[in-house]
N, C-alpha and C. Protein backbone atom coordinates (compact mmCIF):
# COMPACT_ATOMS: atom_id res chain seq x y z
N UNK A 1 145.44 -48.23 201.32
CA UNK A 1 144.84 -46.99 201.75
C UNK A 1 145.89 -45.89 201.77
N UNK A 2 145.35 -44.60 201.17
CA UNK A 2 146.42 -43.57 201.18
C UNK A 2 146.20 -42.91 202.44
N UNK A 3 147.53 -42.27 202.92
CA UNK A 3 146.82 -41.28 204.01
C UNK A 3 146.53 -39.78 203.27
N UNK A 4 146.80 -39.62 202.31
CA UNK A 4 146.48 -37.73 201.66
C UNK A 4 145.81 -38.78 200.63
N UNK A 5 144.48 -37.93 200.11
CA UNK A 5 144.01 -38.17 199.18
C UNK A 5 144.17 -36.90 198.14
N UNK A 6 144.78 -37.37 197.19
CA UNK A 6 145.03 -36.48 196.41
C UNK A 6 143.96 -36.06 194.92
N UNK A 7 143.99 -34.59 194.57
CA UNK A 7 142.65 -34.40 193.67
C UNK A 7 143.08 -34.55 192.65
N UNK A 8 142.55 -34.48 191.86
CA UNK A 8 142.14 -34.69 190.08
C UNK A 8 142.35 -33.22 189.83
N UNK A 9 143.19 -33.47 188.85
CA UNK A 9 143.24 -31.76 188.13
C UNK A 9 142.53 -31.13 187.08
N UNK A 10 141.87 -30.11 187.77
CA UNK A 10 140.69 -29.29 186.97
C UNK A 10 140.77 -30.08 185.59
N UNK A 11 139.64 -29.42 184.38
CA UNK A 11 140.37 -29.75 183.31
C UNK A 11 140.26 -28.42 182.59
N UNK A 12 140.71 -28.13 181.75
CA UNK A 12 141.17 -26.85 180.66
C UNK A 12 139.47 -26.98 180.23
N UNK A 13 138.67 -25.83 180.48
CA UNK A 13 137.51 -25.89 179.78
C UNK A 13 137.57 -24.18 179.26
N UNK A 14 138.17 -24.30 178.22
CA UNK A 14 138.21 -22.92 177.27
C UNK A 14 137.37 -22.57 176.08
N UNK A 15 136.60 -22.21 175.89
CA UNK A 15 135.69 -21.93 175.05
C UNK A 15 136.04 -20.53 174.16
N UNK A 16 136.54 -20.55 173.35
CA UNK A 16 136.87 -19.43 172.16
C UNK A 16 135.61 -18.65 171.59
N UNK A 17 135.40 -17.95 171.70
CA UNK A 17 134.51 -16.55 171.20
C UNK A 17 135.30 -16.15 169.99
N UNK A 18 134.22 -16.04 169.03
CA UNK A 18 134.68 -15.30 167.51
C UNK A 18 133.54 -14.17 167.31
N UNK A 19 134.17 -13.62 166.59
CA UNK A 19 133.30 -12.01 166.28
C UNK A 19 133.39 -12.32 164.92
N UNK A 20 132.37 -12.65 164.44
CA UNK A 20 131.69 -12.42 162.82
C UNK A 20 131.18 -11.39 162.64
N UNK A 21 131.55 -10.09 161.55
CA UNK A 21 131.11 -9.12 161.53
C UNK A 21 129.84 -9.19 160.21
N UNK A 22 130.30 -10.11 159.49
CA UNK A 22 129.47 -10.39 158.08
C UNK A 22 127.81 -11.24 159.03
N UNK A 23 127.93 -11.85 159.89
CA UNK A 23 127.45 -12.91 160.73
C UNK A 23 126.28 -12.04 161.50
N UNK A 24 126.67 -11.30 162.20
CA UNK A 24 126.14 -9.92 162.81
C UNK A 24 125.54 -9.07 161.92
N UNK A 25 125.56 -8.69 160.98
CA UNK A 25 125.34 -7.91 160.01
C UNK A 25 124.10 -8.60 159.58
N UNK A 26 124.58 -9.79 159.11
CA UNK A 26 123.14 -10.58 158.35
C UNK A 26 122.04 -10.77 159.20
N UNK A 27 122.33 -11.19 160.36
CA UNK A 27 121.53 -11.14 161.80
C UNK A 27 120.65 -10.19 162.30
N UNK A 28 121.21 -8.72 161.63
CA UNK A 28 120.61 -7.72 162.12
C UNK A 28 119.75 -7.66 160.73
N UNK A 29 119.86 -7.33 159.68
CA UNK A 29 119.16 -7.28 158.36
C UNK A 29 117.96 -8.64 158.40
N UNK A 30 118.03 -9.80 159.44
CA UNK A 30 117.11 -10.29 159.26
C UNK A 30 116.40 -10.14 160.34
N UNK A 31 116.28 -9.91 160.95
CA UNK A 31 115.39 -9.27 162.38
C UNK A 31 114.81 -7.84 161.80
N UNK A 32 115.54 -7.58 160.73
CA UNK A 32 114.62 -5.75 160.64
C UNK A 32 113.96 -6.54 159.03
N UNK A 33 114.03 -7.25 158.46
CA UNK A 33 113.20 -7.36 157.14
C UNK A 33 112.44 -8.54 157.52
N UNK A 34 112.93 -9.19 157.81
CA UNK A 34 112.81 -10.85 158.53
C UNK A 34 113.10 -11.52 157.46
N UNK A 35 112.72 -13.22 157.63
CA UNK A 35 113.56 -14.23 156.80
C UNK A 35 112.63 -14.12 155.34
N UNK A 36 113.65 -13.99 154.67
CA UNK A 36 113.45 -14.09 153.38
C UNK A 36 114.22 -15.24 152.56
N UNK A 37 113.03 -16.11 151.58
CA UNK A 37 113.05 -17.65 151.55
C UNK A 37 114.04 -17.30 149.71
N UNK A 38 114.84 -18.44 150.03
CA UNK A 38 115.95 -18.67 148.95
C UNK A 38 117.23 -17.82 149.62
N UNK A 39 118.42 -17.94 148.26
CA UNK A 39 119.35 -17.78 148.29
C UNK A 39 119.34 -15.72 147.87
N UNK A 40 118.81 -15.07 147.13
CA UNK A 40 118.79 -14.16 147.07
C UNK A 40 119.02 -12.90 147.46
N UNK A 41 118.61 -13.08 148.74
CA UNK A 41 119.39 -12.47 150.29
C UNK A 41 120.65 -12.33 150.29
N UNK A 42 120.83 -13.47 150.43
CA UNK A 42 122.46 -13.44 150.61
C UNK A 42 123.51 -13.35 149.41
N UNK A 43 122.88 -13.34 148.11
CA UNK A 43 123.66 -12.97 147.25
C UNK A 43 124.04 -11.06 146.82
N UNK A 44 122.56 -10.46 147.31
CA UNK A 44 122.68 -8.99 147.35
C UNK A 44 123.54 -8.77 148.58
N UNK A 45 123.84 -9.64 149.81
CA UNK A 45 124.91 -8.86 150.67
C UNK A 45 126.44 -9.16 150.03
N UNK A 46 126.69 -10.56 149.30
CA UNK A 46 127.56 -11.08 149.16
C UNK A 46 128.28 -10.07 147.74
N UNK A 47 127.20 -9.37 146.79
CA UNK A 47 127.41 -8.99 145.77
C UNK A 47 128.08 -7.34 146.14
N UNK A 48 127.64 -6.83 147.16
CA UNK A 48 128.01 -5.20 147.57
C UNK A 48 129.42 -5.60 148.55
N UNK A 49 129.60 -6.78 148.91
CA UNK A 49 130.94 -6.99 150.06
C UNK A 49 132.08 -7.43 148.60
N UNK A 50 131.35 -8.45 147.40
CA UNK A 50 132.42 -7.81 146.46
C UNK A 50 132.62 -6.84 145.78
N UNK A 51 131.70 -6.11 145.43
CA UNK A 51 132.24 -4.36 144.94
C UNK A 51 133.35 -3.52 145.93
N UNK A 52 132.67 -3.65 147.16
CA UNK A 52 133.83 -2.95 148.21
C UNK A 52 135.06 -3.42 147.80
N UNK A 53 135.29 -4.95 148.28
CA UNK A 53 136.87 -5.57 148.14
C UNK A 53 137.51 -5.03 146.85
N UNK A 54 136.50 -5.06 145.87
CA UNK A 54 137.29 -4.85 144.19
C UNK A 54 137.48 -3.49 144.01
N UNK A 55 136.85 -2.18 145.18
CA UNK A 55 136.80 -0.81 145.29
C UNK A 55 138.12 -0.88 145.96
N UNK A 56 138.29 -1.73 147.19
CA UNK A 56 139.75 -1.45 147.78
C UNK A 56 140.74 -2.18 147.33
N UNK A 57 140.74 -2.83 146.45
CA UNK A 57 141.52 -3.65 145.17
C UNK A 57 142.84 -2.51 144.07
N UNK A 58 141.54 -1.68 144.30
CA UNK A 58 141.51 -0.80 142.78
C UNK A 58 142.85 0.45 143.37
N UNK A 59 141.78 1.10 144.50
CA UNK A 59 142.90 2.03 145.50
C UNK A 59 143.87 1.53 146.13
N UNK A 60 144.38 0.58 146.32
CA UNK A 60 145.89 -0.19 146.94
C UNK A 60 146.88 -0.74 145.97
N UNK A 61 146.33 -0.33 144.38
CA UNK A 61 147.20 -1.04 143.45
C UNK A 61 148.17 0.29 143.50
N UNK A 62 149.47 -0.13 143.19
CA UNK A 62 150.56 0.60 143.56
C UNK A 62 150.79 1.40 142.05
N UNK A 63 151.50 2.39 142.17
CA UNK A 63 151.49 3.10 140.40
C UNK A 63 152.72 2.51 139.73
N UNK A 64 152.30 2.65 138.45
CA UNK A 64 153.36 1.87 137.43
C UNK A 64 154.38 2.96 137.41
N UNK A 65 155.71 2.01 137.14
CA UNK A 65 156.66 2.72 137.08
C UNK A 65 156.96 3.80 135.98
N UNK A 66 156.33 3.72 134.52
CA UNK A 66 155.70 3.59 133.82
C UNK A 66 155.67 5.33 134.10
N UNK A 67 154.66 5.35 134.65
CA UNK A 67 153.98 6.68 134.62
C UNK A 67 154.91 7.99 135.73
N UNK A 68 155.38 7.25 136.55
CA UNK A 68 156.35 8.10 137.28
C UNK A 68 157.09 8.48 136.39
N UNK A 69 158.02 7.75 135.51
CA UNK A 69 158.76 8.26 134.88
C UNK A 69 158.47 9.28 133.88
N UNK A 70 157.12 9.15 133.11
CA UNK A 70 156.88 10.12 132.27
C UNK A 70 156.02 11.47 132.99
N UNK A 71 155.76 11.15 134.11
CA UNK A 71 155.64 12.44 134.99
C UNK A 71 156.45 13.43 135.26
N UNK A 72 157.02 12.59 136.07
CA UNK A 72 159.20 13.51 136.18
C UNK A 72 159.87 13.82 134.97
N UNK A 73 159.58 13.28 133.58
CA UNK A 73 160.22 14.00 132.64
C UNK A 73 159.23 15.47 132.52
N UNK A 74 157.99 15.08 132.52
CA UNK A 74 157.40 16.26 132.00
C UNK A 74 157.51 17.09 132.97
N UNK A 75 157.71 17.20 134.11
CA UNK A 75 157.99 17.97 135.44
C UNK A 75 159.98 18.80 134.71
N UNK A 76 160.14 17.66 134.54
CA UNK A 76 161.97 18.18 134.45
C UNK A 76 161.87 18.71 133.19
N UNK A 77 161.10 18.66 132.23
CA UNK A 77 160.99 19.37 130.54
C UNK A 77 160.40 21.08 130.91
N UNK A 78 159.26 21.05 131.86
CA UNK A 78 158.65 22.00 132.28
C UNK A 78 159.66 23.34 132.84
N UNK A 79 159.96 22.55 134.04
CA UNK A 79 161.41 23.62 134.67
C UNK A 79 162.06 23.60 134.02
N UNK A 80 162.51 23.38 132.87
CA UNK A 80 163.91 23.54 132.11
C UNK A 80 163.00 24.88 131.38
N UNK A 81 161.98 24.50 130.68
CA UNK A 81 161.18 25.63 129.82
C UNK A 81 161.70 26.97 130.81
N UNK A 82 160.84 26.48 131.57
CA UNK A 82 160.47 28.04 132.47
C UNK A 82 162.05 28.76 132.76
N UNK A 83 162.77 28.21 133.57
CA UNK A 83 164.35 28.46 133.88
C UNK A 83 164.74 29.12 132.82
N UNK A 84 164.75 28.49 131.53
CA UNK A 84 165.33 29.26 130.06
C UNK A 84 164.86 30.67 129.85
N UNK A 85 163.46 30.62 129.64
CA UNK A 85 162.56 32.04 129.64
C UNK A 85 162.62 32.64 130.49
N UNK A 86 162.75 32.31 131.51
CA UNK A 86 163.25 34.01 132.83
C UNK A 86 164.21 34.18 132.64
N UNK A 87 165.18 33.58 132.14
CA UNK A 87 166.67 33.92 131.78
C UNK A 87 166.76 34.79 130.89
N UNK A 88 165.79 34.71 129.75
CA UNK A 88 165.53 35.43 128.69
C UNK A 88 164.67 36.94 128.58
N UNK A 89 164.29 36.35 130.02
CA UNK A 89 163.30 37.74 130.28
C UNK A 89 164.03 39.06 130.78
């Protein structure tokens, strides 16, 4: 026999919450059209979420070096023009 009875320790009951925004989205589009039978559905959301990605694909590609350089020449060909001819003027 003990004289303190000692307790049992809680246990870790943690439950993780995730936020699906694609999840939510589809959720709401089917409550306002309602369920619509096959895969079809979900290929018109799946088909406009890849245009976006391949839209922000397109704007984050970085510029070729390529073209800087023949920018800055034609920038540095330009001011040389002009500089000469007011000189001349």
């Amino acid at each position: 026999m003990a004289f303190f009875q000692t307790r049992k320790p809680r246990k870790f009951e943690y439950k993780p919450r995730f936020y699906d925004p694609k999840k939510e989205e589809l959720e709401d589009l089917k409550a306002k059209y309602g369920e619509i039978e096959g895969t079809s559905y979900k290929r018109r959301i799946d088909f406009r979420q890849a245009m976006n990605e391949k839209k922000n694909d397109v704007i984050r590609k970085p510029i070729p070096a390529s073209k800087i350089i023949i920018v800055a020449s034609v920038l540095m060909a330009a001011i040389y023009f002009l500089l000469t001819y007011i000189e001349k003027w």
